[in-house]
Structure formats: structure tokens, C-alpha cells
Protein backbone atom coordinates (compact mmCIF):
# COMPACT_ATOMS: atom_id res chain seq x y z
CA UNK A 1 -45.96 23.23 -103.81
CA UNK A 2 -48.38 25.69 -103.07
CA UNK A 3 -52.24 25.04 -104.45
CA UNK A 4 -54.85 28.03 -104.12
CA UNK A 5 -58.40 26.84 -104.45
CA UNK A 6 -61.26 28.89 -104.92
CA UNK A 7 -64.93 28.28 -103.72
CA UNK A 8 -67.83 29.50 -102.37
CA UNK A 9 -67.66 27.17 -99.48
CA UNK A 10 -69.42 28.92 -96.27
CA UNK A 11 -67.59 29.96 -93.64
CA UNK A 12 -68.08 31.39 -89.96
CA UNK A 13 -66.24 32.37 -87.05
CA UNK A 14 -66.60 31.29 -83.73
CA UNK A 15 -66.53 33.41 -80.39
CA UNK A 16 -62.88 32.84 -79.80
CA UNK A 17 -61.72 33.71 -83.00
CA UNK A 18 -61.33 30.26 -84.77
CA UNK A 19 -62.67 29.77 -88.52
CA UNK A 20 -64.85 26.89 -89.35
CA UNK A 21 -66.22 25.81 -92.65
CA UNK A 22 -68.44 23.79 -94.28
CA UNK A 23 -67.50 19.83 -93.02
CA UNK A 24 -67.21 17.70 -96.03
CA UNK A 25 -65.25 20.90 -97.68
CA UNK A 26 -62.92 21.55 -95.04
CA UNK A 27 -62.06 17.92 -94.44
CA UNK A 28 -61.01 17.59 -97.88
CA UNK A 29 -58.72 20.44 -97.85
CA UNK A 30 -57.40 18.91 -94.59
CA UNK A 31 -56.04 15.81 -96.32
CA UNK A 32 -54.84 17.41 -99.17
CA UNK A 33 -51.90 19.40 -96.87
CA UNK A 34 -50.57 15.01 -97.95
CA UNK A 35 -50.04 16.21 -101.51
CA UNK A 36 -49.35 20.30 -100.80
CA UNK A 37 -46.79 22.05 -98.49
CA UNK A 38 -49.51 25.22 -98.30
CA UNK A 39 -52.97 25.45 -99.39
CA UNK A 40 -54.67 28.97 -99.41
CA UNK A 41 -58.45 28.75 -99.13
CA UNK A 42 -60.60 31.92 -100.91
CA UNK A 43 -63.89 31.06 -99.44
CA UNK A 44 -66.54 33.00 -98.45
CA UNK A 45 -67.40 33.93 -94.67
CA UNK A 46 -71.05 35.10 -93.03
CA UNK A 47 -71.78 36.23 -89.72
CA UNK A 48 -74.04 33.83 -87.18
CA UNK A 49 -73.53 31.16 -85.51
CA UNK A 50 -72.05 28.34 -87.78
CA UNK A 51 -74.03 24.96 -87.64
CA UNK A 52 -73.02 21.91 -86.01
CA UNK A 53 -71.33 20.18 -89.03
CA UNK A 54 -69.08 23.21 -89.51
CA UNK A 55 -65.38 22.35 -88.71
CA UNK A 56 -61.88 23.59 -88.22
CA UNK A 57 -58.91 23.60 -90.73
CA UNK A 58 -56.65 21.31 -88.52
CA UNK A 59 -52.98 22.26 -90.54
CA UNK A 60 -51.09 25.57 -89.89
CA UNK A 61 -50.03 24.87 -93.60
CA UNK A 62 -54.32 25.95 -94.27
CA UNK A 63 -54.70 29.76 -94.85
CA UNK A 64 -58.18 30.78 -94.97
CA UNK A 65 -59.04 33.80 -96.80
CA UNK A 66 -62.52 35.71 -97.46
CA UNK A 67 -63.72 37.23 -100.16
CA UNK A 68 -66.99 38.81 -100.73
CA UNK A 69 -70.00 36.80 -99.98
CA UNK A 70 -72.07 36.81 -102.49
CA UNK A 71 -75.42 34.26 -103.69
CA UNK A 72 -78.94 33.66 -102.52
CA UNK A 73 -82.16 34.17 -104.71
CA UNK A 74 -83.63 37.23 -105.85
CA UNK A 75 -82.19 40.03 -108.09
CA UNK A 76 -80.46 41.89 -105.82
CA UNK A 77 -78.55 38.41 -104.99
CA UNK A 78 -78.03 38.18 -108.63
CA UNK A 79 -76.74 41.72 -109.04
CA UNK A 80 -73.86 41.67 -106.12
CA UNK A 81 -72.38 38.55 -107.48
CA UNK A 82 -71.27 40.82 -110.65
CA UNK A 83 -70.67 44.39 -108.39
CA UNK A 84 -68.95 42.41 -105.83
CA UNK A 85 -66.42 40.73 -108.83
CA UNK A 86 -63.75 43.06 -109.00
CA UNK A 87 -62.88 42.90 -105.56
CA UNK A 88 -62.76 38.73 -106.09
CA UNK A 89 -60.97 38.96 -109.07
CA UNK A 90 -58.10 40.83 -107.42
CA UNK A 91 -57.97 38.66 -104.67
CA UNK A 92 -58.09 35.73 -107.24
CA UNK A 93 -55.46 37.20 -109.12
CA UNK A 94 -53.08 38.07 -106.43
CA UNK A 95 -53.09 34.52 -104.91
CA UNK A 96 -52.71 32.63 -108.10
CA UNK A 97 -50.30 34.20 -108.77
CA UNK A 98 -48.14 33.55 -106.42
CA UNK A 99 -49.32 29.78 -106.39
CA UNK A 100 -48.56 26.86 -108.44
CA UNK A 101 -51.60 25.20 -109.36
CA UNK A 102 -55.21 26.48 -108.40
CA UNK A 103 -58.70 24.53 -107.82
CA UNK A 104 -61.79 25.96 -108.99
CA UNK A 105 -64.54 24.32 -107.41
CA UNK A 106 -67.97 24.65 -109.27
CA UNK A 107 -70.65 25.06 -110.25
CA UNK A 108 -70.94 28.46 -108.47
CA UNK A 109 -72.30 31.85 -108.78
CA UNK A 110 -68.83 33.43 -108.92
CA UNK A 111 -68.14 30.75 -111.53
CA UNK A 112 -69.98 32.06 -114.53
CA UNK A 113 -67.24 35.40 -114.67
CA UNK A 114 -63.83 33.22 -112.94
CA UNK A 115 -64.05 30.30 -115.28
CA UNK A 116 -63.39 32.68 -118.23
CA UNK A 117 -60.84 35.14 -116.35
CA UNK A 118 -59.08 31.86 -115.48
CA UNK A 119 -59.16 30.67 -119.00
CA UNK A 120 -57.96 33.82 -120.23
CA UNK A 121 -55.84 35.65 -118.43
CA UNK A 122 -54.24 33.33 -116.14
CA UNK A 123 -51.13 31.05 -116.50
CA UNK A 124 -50.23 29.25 -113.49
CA UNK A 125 -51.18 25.63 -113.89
CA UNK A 126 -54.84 24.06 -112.33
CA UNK A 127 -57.83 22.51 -112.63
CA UNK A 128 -61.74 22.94 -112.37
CA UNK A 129 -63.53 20.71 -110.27
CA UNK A 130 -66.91 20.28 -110.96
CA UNK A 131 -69.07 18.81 -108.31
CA UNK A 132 -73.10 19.02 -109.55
CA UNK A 133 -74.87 16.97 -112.28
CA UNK A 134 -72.16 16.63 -114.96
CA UNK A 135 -74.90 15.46 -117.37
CA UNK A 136 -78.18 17.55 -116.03
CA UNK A 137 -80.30 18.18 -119.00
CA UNK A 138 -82.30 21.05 -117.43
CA UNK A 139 -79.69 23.00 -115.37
CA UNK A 140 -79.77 26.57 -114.39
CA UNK A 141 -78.52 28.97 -116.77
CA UNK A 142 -75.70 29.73 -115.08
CA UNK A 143 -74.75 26.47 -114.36
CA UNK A 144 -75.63 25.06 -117.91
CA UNK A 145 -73.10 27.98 -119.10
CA UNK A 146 -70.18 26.86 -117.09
CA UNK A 147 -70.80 23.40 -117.78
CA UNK A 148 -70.46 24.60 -121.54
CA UNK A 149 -67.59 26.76 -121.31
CA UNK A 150 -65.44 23.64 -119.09
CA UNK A 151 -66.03 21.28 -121.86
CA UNK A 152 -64.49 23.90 -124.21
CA UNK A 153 -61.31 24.96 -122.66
CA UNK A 154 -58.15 22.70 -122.04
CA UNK A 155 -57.59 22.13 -118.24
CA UNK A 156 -58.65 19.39 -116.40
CA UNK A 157 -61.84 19.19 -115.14
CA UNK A 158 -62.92 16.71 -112.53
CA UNK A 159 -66.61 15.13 -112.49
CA UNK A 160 -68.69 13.08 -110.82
CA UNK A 161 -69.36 9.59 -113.61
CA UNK A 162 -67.73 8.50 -116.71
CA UNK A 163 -69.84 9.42 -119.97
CA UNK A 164 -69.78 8.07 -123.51
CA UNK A 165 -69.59 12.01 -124.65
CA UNK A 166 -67.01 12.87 -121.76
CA UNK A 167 -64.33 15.18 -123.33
CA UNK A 168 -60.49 13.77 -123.05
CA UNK A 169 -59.92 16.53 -120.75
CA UNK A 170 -62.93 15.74 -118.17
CA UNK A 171 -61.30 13.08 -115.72
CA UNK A 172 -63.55 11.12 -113.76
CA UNK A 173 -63.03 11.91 -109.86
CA UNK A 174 -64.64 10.61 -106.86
CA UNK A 175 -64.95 12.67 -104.29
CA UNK A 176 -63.37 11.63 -101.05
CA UNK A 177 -65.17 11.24 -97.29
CA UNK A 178 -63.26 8.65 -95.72
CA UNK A 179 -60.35 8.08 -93.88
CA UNK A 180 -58.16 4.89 -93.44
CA UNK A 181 -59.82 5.09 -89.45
CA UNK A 182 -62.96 5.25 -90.55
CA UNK A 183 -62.49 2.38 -93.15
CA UNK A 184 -61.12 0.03 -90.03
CA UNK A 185 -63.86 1.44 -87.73
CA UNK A 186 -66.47 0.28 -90.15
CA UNK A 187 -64.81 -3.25 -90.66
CA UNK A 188 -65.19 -3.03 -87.20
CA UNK A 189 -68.69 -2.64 -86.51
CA UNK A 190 -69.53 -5.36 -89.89
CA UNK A 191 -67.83 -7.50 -87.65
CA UNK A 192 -71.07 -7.54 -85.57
CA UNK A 193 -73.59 -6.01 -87.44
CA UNK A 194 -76.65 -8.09 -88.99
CA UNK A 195 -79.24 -7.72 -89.96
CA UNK A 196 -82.00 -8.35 -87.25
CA UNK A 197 -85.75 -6.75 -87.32
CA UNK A 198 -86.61 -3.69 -86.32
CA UNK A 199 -84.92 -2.15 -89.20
CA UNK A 200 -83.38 1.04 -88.33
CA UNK A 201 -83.25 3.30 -91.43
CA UNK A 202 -81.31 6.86 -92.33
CA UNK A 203 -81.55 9.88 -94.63
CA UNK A 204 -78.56 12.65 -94.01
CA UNK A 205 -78.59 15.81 -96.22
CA UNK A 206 -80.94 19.11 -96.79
CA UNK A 207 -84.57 18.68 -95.28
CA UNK A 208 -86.30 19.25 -98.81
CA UNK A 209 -88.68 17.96 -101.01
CA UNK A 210 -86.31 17.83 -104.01
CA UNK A 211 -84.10 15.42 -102.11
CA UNK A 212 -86.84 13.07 -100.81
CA UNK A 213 -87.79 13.49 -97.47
CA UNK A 214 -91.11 13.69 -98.16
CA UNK A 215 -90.99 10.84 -100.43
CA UNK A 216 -89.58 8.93 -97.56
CA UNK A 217 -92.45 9.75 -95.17
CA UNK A 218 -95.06 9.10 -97.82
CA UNK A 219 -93.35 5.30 -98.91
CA UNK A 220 -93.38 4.69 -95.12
CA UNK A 221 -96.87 5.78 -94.32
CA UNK A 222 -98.39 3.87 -97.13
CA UNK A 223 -96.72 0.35 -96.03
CA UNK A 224 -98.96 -2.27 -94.48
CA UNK A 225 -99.20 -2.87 -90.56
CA UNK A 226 -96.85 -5.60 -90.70
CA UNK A 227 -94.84 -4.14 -92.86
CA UNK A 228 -94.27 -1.25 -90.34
CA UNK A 229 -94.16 -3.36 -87.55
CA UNK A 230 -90.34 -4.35 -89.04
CA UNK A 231 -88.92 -0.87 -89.22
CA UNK A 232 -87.50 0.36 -85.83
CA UNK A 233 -86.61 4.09 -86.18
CA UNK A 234 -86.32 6.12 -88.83
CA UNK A 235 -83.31 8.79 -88.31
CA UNK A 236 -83.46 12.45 -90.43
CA UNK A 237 -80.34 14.41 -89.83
CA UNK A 238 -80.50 17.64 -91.28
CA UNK A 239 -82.35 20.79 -91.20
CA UNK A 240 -84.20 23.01 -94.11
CA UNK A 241 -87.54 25.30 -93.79
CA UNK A 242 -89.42 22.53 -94.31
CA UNK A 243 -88.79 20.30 -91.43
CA UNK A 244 -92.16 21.36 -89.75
CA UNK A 245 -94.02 19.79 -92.18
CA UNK A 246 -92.16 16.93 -92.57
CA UNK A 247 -92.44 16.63 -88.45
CA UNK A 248 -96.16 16.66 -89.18
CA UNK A 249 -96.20 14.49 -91.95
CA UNK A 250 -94.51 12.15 -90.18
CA UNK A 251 -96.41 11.85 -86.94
CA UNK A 252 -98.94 10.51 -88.76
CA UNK A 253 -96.85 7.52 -90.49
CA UNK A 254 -97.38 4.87 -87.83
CA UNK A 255 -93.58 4.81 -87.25
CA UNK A 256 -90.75 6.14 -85.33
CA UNK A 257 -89.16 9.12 -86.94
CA UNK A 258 -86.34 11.31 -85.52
CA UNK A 259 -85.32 14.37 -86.46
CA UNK A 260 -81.76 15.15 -85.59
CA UNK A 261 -81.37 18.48 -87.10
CA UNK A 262 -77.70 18.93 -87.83
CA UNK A 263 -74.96 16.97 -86.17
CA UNK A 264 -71.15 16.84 -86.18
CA UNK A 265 -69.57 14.08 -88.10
CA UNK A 266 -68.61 12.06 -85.53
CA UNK A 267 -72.50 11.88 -84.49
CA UNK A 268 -73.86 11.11 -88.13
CA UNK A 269 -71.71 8.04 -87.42
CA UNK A 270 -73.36 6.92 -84.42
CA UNK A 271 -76.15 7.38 -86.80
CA UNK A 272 -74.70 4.66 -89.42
CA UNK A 273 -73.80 2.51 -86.96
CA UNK A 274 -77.17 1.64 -85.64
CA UNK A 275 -79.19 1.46 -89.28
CA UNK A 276 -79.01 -0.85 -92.05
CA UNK A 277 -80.80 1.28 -94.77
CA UNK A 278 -79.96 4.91 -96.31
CA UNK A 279 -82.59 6.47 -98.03
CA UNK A 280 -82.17 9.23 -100.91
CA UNK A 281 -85.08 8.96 -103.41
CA UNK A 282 -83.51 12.41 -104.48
CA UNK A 283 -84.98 14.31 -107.75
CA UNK A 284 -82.38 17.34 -107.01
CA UNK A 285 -79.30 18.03 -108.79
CA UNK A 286 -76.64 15.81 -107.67
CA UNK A 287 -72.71 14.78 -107.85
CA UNK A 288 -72.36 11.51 -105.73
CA UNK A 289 -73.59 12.32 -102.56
CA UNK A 290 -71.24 11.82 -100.13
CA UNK A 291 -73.38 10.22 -97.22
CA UNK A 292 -73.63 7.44 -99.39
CA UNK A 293 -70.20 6.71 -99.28
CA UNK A 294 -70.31 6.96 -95.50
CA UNK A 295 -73.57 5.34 -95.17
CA UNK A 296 -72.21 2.38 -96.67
CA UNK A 297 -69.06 1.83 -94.86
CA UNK A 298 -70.83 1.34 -92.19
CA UNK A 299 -73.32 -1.58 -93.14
CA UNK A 300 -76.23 0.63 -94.48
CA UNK A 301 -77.62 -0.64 -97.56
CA UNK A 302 -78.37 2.52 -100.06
CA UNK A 303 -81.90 3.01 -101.66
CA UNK A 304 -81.67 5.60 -104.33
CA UNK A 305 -82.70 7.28 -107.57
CA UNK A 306 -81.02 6.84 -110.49
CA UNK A 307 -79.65 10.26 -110.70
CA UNK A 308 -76.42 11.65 -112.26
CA UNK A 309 -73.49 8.88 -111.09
CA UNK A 310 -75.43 7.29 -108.94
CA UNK A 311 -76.51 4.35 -111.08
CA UNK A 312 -72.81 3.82 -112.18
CA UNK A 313 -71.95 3.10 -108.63
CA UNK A 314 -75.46 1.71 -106.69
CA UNK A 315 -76.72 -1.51 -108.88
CA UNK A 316 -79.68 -3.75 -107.65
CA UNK A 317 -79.58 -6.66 -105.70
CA UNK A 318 -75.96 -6.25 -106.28
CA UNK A 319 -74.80 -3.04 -103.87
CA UNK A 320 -78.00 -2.05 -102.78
CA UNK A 321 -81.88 -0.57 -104.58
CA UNK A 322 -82.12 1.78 -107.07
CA UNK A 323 -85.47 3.64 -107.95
CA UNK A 324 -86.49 3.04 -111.70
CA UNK A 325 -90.13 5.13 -111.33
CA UNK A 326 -89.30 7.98 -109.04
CA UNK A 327 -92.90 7.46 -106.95
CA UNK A 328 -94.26 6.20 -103.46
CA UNK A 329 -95.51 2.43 -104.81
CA UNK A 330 -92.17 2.01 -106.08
CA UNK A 331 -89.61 3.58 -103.01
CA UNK A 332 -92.52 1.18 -100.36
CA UNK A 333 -91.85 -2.02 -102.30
CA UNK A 334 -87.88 -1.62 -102.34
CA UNK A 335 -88.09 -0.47 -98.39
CA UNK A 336 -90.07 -4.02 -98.22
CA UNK A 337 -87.41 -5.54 -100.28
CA UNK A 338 -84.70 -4.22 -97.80
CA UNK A 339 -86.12 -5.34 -94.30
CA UNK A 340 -87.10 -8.57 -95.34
CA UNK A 341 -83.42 -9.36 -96.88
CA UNK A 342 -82.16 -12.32 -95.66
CA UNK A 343 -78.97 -12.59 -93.59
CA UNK A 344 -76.72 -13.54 -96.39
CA UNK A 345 -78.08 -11.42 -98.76
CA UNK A 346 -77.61 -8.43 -96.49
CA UNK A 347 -74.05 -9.41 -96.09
CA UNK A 348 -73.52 -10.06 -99.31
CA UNK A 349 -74.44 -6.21 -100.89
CA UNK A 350 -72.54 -5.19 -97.93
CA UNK A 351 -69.56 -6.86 -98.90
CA UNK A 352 -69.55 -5.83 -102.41
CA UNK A 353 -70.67 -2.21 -101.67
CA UNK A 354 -67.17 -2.06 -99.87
CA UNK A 355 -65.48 -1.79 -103.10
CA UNK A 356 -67.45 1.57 -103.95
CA UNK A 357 -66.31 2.52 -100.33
CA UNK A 358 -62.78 2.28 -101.41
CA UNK A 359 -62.76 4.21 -104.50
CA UNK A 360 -64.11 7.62 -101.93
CA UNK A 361 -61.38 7.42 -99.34
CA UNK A 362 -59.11 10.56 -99.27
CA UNK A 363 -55.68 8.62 -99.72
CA UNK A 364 -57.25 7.69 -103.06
CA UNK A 365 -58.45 10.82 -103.88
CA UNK A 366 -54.90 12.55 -103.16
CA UNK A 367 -53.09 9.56 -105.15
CA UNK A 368 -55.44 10.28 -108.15
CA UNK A 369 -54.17 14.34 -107.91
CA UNK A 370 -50.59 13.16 -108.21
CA UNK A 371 -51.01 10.68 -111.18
CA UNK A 372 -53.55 12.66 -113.11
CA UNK A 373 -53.26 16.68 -112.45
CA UNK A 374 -49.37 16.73 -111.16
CA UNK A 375 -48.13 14.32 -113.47
């Protein structure tokens, strides 16, 4: 079988001619050359250096292919998403086509004209995957419209949470990070692991304000001498224009931050391995992250808002802290909560969070495509 899949998933090429894409992205379409004999990839490629979580397809059944790059704020961004979509909607065409399923992975820019041209005018069998906010009550427009027009048309649609209002045709999906090695490698490290003061403590994602960071540096500065006297370091991997300030900010908390700036996969491990604690006190829109997944496999016990799925998966004093009030008081007192767990406790949310960890493993994912989209 032969699955197209659509996306505006960035994309860059390297000096000796190999094409890299975003991580998480490309991973997935790694594994899913388990389900597919060819996979043809319509992403999106810009010029520059590509960061340091960017990888290579690993398959020779993986064909990337680029069509026009297109997003970005501003008007004029605006505007060449709709010039540039004849050119994408002949590519589109022409590939599915000659497939026999596609993936439509939104919400994206690109989105707002293929969801109806794939609706309409195309046959070949697929589904939409839809990785933001399913149930985001102030979306963008465009996003809010694609949202709208999924719920109304007939093929599957995979999202992040199960809803009381969730159409028959919206299957719940997680979406995968793991592999079967990195389940035994964290096994592995549990083995050892406890929980022993300092407390090391992570946060992996877009240096923002929406997603927290400087929530994060706030909660930490406002803890008590002793309290801050239990953390160790406090590890930021990730990049965003705001860094500098958060660098600021946070050489004024009385603790150890470190800012990684962006690392390959293998290094955000190293990462997990040595904390006990993943922060994401996160206001943006969100799917399930997938760091949390990760974070947790290896022993880190998740603090996060209640946003989107999250709740359905994180529950309190069971697989780690969620944030009711989404303010400093509140993130400080479950940071408090965290380092002064006791050993059993810790091992306890640990142990049960390892059942979330299952559910976001790739064999998983590509057994849920057979049974509910092949089928």
C-alpha cells in the first residue's frame, strides 16, 4: 500500500544533499514504512541551516517531496498561502492519486482550502489528522474553520482526547514518541533512579511565554530559601526570541538554570535521565505534548495545566500535578509538593504513569491505523 500524507512539516537540506525534517514528524513517518510499502511526504522545505532536532527519513521506501512554503504572520504571509495554492493543489492531486490512502495533518494554513478540495473532489480513501486543541474555545479563525468543516464531513479524523460531543467519525489517537528501545531503556534507568534531593527539573518545547517558561522562572524565584536549597538544576531545552529574557529572569531566581537551546533526541534523553520533574504550566494551544510522554518514561514526574487532553491523561497524586489556577502561588506549591515526595510515593506515580507511556509508543500507534483506518 502506498499512503501520501500531506503537511506543512519544515524541512531543510543539509550541505551534502540529505533532507531532514522536523524530529517528532519525521520519526513518525519512519515507523509507519511497518504498516506501508511507500510513503510519499508533501512537506514544505526552507533554506538555512536546519536546527539540531531536525532528522533524516531513515527508509528508501520515504519520498520526500516539496511544495511551496508558505505561513508566517503578516498579510503578505496570509496572501501567498492562497496564490501559492494552485501549484499545491496539483501536486496534491497528482500524488493522491496515484496513492491509496492519504494523511492530512492539521490544523494548517494550507488546510483551510485542502480540507474542502479533499472532501470534494477526491476519492482515494484517507484520513485527517488533527493534532491542536480539539476542543479550543477561542481558536484562530482558520483553525476554528477547519475544526468545523472535519466534524462535518465523513472521514476519519484523529484527535488528541475523547469528548462527550466527539462525532462517531472523530477517533481518539495518541500520538506516538516511543520506541520498544526506548521503553526498555527507561525500565532501565527506573531500575536505579530515586528520588534523592537536589531535585533536578525539565521543561522541553518553544521558549515562550504562552507555554510557561516564564511561569516556571517566576514559581521558582518566589520559593523560600529552603525550598530552593532542594532543587539541583533546572534544564530548558529549546530556543524562541525570548530566551534573553528568560536568561535574565532567571539569573536572578537563586537557582541553577540551563539553557540548552535545541538538542537532538538522543540528548533530550540524557536530559530525562538525570531529572525527576517536567514542567509545562502551558496556556498555549495544545494536542498532548509529546515530551510528556518521553519525560515520563524516563522517571520524570509531569507538572501541568489542565489543557486540552492533558487532564484525561495527567491526574493528581495519581500520575503526577496538574495546575487547577493557572498562577505562580499555585505552580510553587505543587514544585514543593514534588521535591518533598517521599520515596514510595515517587515510585508509585512513576509506576502508574507507565501505563500512559504505553498508550504513545509507535507499535501502538501503527496497530491502531490497521484496526481503525485500514480495517
Amino acid at each position: 500500500m502506498k499512503l501520501v500524507i500531506i503537511s506543512h512539516t519544515e524541512h531543510y537540506q543539509k550541505s551534502d544533499g540529505t533532507i531532514v525534517g522536523w524530529g517528532p514528524t519525521v520519526t513518525e513517518i519512519n515507523h509507519l514504512t511497518g504498516v506501508f510499502e511507500e510513503v510519499v511526504h508533501l512537506g514544505m522545505l526552507y533554506p538555512g541551516e536546519p536546527p539540531a532536532s531536525a532528522l533524516p527519513y531513515t527508509s528508501s521506501k520515504i519520498r520526500f517531496v516539496n511544495i511551496p512554503t508558505v505561513g508566517g504572520a503578516g498579510l503578505r504571509n496570509k496572501l501567498k498561502i492562497i496564490t501559492s495554492a494552485p501549484k499545491t493543489i496539483q501536486l496534491v492531486r497528482h500524488f493522491v492519486n496515484a496513492s491509496d490512502y492519504f494523511q492530512l495533518r492539521t490544523p494548517t494554513g494550507i488546510g483551510v482550502y485542502l480540507i474542502p478540495y479533499l472532501t470534494w473532489f477526491i476519492k482515494t480513501p484517507g484520513w485527517f489528522k488533527y493534532a491542536g486543541n480539539w476542543q479550543q474555545s477561542s481558536a484562530p479563525l482558520g483553525y476554528a474553520f477547519q475544526r468545523w468543516f472535519l466534524k462535518r464531513q465523513s472521514r476519519t479524523v484523529t484527535i488528541n482526547g475523547s469528548w462527550d460531543d466527539q462525532p462517531q467519525h472523530c477517533e481518539t489517537f495518541e500520538n506516538p514518541c516511543l520506541t520498544k528501545a526506548d521503553l526498555d531503556l527507561g525500565k532501565a534507568i527506573m531500575t536505579e533512579k530515586r528520588l534523592v534531593q537536589p531535585i533536578n527539573l525539565c521543561y522541553v518545547g518553544r521558549l515562550e511565554t504562552p507555554k510557561g517558561v516564564r511561569r516556571i522562572i517566576e514559581a521558582v524565584t518566589a520559593l523560600r530559601l529552603e525550598d530552593k536549597a532542594k532543587l539541583g538544576t533546572i534544564h530548558l531545552v529549546g530556543d524562541g526570541l525570548e530566551r534573553q529574557d528568560f536568561e535574565s529572569l532567571a539569573a536572578l531566581s537563586g537557582v541553577h538554570f540551563k539553557f540548552h537551546g535545541f538538542l537532538a533526541r538522543p540528548s533530550v534523553f540524557e536530559i530525562y535521565k538525570k531529572c525527576h520533574g517536567f514542567l509545562m504550566p502551558t496556556t498555549a494551544s495544545e494536542g498532548f505534548p509529546k515530551v510528556l510522554a518521553e519525560a515520563m518514561n524516563f522517571g520524570c514526574i509531569p507538572i501541568v495545566s489542565n489543557i486540552s487532553s492533558i487532564g484525561q491523561y495527567i491526574k493528581t497524586n495519581e500520575t503526577g500535578f496538574v495546575l487547577l489556577d493557572m498562577n505562580t502561588d499555585t505552580l510553587s506549591a505543587c514544585i514543593i509538593d514534588l521535591v518533598n515526595l517521599s520515596k514510595p510515593d515517587y515510585l508509585r506515580l512513576v509506576s502508574n504513569g507507565q501505563e500512559v507511556v504505553k498508550r504513545f509508543t509507535f507499535t501502538y500507534y501503527n496497530d491502531h491505523i490497521e484496526q481503525v483506518i485500514l480495517n
